[in-house]
Protein backbone atom coordinates (compact mmCIF):
# COMPACT_ATOMS: atom_id res chain seq x y z
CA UNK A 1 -31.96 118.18 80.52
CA UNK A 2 -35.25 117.03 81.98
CA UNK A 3 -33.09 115.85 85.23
CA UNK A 4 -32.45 119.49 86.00
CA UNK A 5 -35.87 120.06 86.18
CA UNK A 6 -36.63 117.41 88.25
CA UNK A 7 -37.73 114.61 86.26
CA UNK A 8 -35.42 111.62 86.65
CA UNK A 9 -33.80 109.66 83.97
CA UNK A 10 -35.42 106.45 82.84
CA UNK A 11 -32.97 103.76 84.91
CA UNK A 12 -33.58 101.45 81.86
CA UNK A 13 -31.86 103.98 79.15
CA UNK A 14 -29.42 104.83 81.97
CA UNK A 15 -27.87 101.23 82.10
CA UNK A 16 -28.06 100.85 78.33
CA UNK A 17 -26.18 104.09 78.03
CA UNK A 18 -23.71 102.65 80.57
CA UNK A 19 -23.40 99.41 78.74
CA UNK A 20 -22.56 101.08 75.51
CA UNK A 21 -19.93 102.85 77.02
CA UNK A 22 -18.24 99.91 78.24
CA UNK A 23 -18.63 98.08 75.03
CA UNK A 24 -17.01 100.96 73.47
CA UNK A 25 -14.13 101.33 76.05
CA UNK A 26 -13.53 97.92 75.57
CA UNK A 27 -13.36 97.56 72.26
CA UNK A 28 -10.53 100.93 72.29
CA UNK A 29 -8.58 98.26 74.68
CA UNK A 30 -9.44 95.60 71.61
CA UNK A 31 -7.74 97.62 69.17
CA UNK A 32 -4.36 98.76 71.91
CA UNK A 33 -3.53 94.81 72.71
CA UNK A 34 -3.76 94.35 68.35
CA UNK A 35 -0.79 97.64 67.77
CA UNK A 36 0.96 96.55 70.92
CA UNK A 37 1.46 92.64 70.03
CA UNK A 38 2.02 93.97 66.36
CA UNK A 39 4.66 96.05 68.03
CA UNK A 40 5.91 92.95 70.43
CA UNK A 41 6.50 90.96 67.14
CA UNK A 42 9.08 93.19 65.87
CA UNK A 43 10.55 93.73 68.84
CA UNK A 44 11.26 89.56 68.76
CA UNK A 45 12.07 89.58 65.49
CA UNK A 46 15.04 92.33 65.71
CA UNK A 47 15.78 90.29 69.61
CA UNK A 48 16.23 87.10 67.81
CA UNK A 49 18.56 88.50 65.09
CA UNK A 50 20.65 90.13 68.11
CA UNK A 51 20.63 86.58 70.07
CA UNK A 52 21.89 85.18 66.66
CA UNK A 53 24.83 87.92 66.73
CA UNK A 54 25.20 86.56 70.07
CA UNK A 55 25.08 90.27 71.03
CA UNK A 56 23.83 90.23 74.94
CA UNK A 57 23.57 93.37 75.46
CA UNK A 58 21.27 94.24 72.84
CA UNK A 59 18.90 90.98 73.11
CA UNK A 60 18.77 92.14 77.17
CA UNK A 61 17.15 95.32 76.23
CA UNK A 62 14.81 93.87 73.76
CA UNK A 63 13.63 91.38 75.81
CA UNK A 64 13.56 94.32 78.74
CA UNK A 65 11.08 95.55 76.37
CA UNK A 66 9.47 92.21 75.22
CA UNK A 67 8.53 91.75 79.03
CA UNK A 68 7.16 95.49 79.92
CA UNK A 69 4.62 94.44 76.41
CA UNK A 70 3.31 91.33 77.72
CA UNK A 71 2.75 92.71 80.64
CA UNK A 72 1.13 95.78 79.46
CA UNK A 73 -0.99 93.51 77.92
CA UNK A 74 -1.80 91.51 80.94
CA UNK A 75 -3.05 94.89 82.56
CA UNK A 76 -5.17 95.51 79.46
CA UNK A 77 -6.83 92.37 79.49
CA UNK A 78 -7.40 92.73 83.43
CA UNK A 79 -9.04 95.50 82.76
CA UNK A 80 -11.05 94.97 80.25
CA UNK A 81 -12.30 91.79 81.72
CA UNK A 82 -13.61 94.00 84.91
CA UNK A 83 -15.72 96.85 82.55
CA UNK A 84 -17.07 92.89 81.47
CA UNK A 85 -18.15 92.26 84.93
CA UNK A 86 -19.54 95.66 85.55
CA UNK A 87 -21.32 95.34 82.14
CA UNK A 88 -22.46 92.23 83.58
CA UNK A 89 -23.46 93.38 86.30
CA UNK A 90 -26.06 96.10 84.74
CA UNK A 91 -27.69 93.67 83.17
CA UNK A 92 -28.68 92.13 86.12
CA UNK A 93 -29.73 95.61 87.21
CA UNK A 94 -31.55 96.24 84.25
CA UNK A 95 -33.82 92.74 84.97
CA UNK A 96 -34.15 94.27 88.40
CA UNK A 97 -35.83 97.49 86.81
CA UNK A 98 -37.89 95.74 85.00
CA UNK A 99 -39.11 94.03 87.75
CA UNK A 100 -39.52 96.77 90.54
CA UNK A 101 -39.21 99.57 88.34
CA UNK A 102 -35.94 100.96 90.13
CA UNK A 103 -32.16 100.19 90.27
CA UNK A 104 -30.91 98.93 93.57
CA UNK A 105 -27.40 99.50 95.41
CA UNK A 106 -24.64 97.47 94.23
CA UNK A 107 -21.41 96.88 95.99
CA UNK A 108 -19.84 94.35 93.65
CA UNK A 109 -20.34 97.59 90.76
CA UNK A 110 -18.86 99.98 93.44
CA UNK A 111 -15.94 97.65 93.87
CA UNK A 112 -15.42 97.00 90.26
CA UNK A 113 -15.81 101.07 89.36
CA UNK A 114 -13.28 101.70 92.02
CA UNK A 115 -10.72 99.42 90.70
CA UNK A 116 -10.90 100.67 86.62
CA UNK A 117 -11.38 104.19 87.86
CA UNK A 118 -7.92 103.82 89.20
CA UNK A 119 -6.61 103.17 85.62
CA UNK A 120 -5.00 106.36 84.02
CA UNK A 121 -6.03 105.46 80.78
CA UNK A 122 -9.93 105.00 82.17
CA UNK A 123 -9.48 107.56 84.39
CA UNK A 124 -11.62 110.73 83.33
CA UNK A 125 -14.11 107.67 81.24
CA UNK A 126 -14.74 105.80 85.08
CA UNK A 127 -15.05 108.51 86.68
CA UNK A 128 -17.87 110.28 84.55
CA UNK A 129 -19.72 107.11 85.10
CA UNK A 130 -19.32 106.69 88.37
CA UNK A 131 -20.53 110.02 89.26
CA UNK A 132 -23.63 109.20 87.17
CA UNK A 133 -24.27 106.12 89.07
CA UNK A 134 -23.95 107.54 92.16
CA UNK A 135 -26.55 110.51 91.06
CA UNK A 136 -28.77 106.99 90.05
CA UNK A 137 -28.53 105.09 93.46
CA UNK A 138 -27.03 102.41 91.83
CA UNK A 139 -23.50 102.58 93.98
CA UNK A 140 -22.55 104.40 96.91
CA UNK A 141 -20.87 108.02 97.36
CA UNK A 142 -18.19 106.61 99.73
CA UNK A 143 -16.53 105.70 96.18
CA UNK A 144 -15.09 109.42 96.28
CA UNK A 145 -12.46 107.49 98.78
CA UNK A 146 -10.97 105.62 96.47
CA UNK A 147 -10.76 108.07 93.90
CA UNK A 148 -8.64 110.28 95.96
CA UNK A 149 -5.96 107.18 95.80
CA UNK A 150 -5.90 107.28 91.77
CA UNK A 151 -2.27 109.03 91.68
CA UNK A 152 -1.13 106.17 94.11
CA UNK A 153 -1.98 103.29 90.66
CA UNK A 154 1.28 102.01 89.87
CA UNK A 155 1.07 101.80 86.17
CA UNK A 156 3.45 99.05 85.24
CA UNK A 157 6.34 96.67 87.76
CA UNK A 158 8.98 96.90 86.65
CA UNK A 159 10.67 93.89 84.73
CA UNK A 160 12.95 91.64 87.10
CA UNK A 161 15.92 89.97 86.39
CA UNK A 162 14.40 86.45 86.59
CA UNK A 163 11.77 87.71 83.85
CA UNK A 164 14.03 89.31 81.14
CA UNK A 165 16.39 86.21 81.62
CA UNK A 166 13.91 84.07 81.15
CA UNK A 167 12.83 85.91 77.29
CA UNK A 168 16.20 85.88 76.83
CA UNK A 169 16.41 81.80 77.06
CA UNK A 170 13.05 81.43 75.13
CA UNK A 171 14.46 83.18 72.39
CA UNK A 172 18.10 81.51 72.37
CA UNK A 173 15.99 78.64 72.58
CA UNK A 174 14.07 79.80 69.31
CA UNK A 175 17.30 80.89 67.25
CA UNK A 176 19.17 77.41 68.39
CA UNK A 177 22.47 79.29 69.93
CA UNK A 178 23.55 79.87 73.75
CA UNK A 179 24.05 83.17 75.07
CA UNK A 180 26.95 84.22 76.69
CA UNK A 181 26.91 84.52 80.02
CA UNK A 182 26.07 88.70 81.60
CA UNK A 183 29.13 90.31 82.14
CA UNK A 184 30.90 88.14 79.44
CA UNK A 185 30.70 89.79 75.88
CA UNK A 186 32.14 88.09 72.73
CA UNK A 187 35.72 88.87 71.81
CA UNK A 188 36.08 92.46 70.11
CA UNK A 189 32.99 93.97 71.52
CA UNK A 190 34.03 95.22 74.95
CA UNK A 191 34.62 98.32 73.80
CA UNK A 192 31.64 98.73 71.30
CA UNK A 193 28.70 96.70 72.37
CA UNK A 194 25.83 98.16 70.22
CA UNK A 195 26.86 99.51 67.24
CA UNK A 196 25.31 102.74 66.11
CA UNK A 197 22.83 102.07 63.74
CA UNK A 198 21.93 99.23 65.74
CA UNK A 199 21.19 101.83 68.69
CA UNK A 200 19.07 103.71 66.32
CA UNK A 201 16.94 100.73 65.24
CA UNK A 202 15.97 99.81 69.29
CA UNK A 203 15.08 103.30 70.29
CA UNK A 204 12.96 103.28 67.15
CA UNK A 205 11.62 99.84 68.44
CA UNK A 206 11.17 101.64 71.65
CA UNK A 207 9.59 104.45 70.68
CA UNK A 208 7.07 102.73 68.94
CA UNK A 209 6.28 100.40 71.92
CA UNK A 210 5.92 103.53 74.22
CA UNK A 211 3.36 104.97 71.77
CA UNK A 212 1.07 102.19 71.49
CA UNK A 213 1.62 101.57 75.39
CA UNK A 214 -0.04 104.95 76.43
């Protein structure tokens, strides 16, 4: 309240207020790579006892979805390692008010913000904080350009052939059996490749993976 009537906030409580927040967003990413891999496990497990049925189509859209979780958790990590570097980066900001008494401009904190505020799930959290530092004089206000673009993020590629194909090896690999070839389904399963229940169990798997995802 004392900023609305004109007395500025203390720059040192500002970055340790900033810092916290970080810490805390990264610690929520912490606990979404722990349920995802959790997740990812079961996934393998229920792939590797379709492999052993020697049931392509089914081990093809597990390891569909084993792919989209490592690579969700790629992202995560990504991200979590640039709120690190911006976290980083007040720190060295916080020695600099110490020292002058002020915080100074700091492109490699605009660039960072700009990236994670991009991230749907960091979204509303990045851009809070970047409004405050911009209020601060720690980054600069030609940041609103880039948050324009934050529809444009493309949340997650989407698996390629070469990727899923290559899960679908490790795991052959893993269970001691080769696949059948795509296109070629064992005898007496043309007709019926996934049997009911067994279509049940992977949108369950699914589901599940799509909840921890978001």
């Amino acid at each position: 309240m004392s900023f609305l009537f004109g007395k500025k906030p203390d720059p040192k409580e500002q970055v340790r207020k900033w810092q916290s927040q970080l810490r805390h967003e990264m610690r929520a990413i912490d606990r979404q790579i722990r349920e995802i891999q959790r997740e990812e496990a079961k996934v393998v497990k229920s792939c590797k006892e379709a492999a052993k049925r020697k049931d392509l189509a089914s081990t093809k859209i597990l390891a569909k979805e084993i792919v989209t979780s490592r690579k969700t958790v790629s992202r995560l990590y990504a991200n979590k390692a640039q709120m690190n570097s911006v976290s980083l980066h007040l720190g060295e900001q916080l020695a600099m008010v110490k020292a002058v008494g002020q915080l100074q401009k700091s492109t490699e904190v605009m660039q960072l913000v700009s990236g994670l505020v991009k991230v749907p799930e960091l979204n509303q959290t990045m851009m809070e904080l970047s409004k405050e530092m911009m209020k601060a004089g720690l980054i600069e206000e030609t940041i609103n350009d880039t948050l324009e673009s934050t529809l444009d993020y493309d949340d997650i590629e989407e698996e390629t052939d070469e990727e899923v194909a290559k899960i679908m090896q490790e795991i052959a690999g893993d269970v001691g059996i080769q696949l059948p070839s795509p296109g070629k389904e064992p005898v007496g399963r043309q007709e019926e490749v996934v049997e009911e229940e067994e279509e049940s169990e992977l949108d369950e798997l699914r589901a599940r993976l799509d909840a921890v995802r978001t």
